[in-house]
Protein backbone atom coordinates (compact mmCIF):
# COMPACT_ATOMS: atom_id res chain seq x y z
CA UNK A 1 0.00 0.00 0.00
CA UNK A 2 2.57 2.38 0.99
CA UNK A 3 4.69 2.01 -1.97
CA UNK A 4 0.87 2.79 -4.22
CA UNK A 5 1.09 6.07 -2.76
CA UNK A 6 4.31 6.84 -3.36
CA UNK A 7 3.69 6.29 -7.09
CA UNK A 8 0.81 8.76 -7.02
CA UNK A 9 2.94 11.46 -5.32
CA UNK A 10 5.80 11.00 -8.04
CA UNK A 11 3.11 11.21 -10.84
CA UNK A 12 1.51 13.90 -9.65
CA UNK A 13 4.32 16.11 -8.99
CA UNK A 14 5.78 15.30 -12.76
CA UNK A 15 2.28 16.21 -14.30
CA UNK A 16 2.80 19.84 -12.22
CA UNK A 17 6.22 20.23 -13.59
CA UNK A 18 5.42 19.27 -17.09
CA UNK A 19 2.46 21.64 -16.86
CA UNK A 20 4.54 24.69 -15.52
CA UNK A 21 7.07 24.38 -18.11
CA UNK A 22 4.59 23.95 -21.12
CA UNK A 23 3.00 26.91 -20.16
CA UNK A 24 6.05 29.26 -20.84
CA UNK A 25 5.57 27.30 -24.02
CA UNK A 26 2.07 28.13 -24.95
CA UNK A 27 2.78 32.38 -24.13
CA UNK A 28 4.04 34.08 -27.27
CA UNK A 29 5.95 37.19 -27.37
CA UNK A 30 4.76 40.51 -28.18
CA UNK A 31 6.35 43.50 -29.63
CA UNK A 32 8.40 45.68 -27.20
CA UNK A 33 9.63 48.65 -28.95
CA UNK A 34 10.96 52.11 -27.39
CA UNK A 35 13.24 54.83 -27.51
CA UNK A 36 16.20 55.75 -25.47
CA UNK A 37 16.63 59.43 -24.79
CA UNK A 38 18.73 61.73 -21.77
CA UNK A 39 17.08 64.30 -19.92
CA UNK A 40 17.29 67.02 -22.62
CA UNK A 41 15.09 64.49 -24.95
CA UNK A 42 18.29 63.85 -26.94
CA UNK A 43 18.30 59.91 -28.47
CA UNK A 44 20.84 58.00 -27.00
CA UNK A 45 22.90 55.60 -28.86
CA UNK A 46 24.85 52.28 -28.35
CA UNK A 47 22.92 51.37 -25.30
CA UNK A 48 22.15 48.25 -23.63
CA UNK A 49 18.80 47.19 -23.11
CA UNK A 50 17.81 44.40 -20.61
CA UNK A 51 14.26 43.23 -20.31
CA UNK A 52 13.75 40.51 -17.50
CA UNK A 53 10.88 38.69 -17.01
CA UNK A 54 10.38 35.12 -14.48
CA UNK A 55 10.80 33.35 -17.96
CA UNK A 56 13.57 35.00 -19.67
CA UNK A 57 16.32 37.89 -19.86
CA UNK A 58 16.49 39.84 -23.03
CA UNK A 59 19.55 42.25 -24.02
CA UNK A 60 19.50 43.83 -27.07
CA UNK A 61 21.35 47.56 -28.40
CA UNK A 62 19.72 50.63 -29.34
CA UNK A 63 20.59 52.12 -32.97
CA UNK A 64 21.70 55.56 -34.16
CA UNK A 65 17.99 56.67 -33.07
CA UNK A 66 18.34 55.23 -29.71
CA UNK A 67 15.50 53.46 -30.91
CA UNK A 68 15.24 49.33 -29.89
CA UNK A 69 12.94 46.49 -30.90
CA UNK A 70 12.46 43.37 -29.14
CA UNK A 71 10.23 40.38 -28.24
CA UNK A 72 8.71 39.80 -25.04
CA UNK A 73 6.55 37.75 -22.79
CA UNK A 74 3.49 39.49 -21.47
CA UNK A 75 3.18 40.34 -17.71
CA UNK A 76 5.60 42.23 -15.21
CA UNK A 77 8.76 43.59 -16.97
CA UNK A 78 11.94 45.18 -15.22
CA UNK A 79 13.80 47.08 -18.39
CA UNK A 80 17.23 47.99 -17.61
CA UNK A 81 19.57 50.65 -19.68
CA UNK A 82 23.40 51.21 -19.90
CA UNK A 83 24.64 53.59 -21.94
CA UNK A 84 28.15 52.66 -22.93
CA UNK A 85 29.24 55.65 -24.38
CA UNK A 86 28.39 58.29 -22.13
CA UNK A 87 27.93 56.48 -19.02
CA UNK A 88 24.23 56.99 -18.43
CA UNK A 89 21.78 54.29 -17.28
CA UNK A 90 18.40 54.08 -16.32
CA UNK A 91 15.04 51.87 -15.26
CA UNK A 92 11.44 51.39 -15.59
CA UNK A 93 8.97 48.98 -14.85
CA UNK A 94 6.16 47.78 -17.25
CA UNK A 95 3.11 45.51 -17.77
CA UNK A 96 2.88 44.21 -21.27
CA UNK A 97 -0.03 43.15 -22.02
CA UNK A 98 -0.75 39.66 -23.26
CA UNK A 99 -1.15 41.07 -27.04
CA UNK A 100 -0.14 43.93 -29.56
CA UNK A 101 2.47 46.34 -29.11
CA UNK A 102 4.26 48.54 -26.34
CA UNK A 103 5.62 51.18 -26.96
CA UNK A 104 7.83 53.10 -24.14
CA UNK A 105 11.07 55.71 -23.67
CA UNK A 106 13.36 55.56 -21.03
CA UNK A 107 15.03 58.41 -20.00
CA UNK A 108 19.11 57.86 -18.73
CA UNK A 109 21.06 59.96 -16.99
């Protein structure tokens, strides 16, 4: 009997792991675009940006705009910035939602 139960407790605790990893599976990502300015709204180039999520850690560099584009999961975001020219950085916190596109600027300094 005992060893029955044990059985049931090993298959059920699989099942919940195999379900919590499929459903970072089943999410899709959704457009995160922005630009990256300093505090006299001047774009900011050659800048890295981080966006971490519980599922994943993006890092991606802005252009000659400052401008960046990048795909991310929906929910709680922390986006980081470091400016590698001029030694600025900055942070913001978003929500994505769970479809479309966000949009954002982050201002360094």
């Amino acid at each position: 009997m005992r060893s029955v139960k044990g059985i049931g407790l090993f298959i059920v605790i699989v099942v919940g792991l195999v379900g919590c990893s499929s459903a970072n599976d089943e999410m899709e990502h959704v457009s995160l675009s922005g630009v990256v300015h300093d505090s006299a709204d001047r774009p900011v180039e050659n800048c890295s940006v981080n966006s971490t999520n519980r599922f994943e850690e993006n890092a991606i560099m802005t252009d000659s705009a400052g401008k960046f584009e990048t795909g991310v999961y929906p929910g709680k975001q922390s986006i980081t910035v470091h400016c590698l020219d001029v030694k600025m950085k900055g942070e913001v916190k978003i929500e994505v939602p769970p479809s479309g596109r966000t949009d954002i600027q982050i201002t360094v300094k």
